[in-house]
C-alpha atoms as a PDB file:
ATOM      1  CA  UNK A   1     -14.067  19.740 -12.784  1.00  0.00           C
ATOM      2  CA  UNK A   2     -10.759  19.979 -14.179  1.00  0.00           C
ATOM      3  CA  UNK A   3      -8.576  17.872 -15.889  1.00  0.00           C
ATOM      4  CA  UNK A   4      -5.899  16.974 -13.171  1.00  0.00           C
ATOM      5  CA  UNK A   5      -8.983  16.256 -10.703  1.00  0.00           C
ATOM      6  CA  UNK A   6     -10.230  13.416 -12.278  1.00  0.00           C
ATOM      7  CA  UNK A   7      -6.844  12.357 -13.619  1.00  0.00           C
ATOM      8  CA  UNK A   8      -5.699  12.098  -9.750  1.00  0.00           C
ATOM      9  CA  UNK A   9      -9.072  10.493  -9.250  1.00  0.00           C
ATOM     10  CA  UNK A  10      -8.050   7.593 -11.617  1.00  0.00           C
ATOM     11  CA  UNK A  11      -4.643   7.986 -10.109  1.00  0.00           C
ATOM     12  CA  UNK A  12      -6.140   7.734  -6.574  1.00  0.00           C
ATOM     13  CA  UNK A  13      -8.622   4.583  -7.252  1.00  0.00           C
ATOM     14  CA  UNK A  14      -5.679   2.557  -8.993  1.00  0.00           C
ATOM     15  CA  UNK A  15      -3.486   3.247  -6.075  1.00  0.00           C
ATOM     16  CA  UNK A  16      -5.883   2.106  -3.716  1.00  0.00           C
ATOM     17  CA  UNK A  17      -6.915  -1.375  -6.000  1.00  0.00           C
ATOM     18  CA  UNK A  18      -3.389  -1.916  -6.556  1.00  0.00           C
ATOM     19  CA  UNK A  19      -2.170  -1.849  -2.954  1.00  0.00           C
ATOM     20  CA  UNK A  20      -5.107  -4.439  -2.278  1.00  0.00           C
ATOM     21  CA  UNK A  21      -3.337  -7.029  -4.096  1.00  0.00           C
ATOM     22  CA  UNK A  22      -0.531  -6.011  -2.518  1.00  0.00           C
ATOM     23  CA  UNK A  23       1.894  -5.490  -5.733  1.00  0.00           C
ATOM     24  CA  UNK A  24       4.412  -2.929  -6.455  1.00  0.00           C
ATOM     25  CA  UNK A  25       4.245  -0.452  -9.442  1.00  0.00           C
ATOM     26  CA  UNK A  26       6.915  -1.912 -10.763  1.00  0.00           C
ATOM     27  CA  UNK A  27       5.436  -5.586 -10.461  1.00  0.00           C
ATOM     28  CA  UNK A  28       1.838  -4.348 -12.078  1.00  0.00           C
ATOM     29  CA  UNK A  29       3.414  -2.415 -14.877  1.00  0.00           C
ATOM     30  CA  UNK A  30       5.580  -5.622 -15.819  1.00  0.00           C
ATOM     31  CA  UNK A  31       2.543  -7.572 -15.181  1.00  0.00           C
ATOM     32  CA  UNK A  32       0.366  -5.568 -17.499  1.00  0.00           C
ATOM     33  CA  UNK A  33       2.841  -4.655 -20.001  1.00  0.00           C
ATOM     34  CA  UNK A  34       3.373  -1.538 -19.111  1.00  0.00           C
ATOM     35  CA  UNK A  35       6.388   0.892 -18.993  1.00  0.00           C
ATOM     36  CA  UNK A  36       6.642   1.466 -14.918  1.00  0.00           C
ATOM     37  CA  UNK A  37       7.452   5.481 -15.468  1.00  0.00           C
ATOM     38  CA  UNK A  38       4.258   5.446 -17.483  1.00  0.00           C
ATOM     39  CA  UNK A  39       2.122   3.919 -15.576  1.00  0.00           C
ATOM     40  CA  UNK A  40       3.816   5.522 -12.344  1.00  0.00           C
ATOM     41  CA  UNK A  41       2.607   8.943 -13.957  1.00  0.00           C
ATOM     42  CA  UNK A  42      -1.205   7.435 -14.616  1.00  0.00           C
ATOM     43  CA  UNK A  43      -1.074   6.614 -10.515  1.00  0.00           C
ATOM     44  CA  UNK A  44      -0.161   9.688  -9.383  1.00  0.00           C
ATOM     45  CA  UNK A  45      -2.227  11.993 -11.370  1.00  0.00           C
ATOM     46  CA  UNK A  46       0.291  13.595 -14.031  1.00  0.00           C
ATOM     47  CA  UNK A  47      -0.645  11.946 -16.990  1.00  0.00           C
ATOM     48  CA  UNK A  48      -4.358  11.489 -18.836  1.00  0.00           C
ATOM     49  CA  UNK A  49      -4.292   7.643 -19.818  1.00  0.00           C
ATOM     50  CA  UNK A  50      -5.379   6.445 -22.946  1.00  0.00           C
ATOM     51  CA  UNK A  51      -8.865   4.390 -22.432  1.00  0.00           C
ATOM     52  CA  UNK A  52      -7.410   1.295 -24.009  1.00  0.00           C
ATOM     53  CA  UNK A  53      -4.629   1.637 -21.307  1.00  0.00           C
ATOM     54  CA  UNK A  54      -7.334   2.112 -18.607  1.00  0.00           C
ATOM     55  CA  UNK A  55      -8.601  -0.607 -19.214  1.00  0.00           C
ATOM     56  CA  UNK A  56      -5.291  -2.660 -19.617  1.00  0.00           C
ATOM     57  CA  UNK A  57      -5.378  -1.570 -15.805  1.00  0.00           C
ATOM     58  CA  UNK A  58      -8.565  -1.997 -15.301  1.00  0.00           C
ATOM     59  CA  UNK A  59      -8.092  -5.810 -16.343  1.00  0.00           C
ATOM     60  CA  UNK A  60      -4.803  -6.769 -14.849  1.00  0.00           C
ATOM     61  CA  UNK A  61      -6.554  -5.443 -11.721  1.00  0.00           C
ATOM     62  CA  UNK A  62      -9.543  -7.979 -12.035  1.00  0.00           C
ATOM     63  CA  UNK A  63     -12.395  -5.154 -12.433  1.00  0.00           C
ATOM     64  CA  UNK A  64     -14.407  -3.821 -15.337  1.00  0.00           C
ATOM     65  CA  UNK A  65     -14.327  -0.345 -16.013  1.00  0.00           C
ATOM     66  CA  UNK A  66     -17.647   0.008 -14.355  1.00  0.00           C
ATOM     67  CA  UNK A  67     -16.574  -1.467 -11.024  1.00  0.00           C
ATOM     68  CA  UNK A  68     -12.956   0.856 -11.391  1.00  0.00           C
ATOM     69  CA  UNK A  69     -15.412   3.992 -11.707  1.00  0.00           C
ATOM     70  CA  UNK A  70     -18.364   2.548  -9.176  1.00  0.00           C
ATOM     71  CA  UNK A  71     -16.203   4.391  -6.137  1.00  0.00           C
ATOM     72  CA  UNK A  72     -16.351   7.300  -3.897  1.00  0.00           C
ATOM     73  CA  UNK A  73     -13.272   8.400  -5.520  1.00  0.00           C
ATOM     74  CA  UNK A  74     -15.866   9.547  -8.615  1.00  0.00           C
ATOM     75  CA  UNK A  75     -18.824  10.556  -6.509  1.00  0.00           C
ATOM     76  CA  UNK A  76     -19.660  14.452  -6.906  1.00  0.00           C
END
């Protein structure tokens, strides 16, 4: 697998979590403490994210990281 598959993996599951809760990037990334340009990056697959910040996400989305990664998004 390559790197920007499973970064647009992540990318791909926090889209879809976030858009549950119906919230904006913008809204999330101020919710979370986040700069919006970084964490728009981490959602559509063009930057790795730092595991702390994953699960900064992870958390302001109301998962754990096991839930975040128990998806078809991460089935091979």
């Amino acid at each position: 697998m390559h790197d920007y598959d499973i970064r647009s993996k992540i990318g791909l599951r926090i889209k879809e979590l976030r858009a549950e809760r119906g919230v904006s990037q913008e809204e999330f990334a101020n919710l979370i403490g986040m700069s919006r340009s970084y964490f728009g990056e981490v959602e559509t697959g063009k930057r790795n994210v730092a595991a702390v910040n994953l699960e900064k996400i992870a958390k302001g989305l109301g998962v754990s990281l096991a839930e975040f990664f128990d998806s078809e998004f991460f089935g091979e």
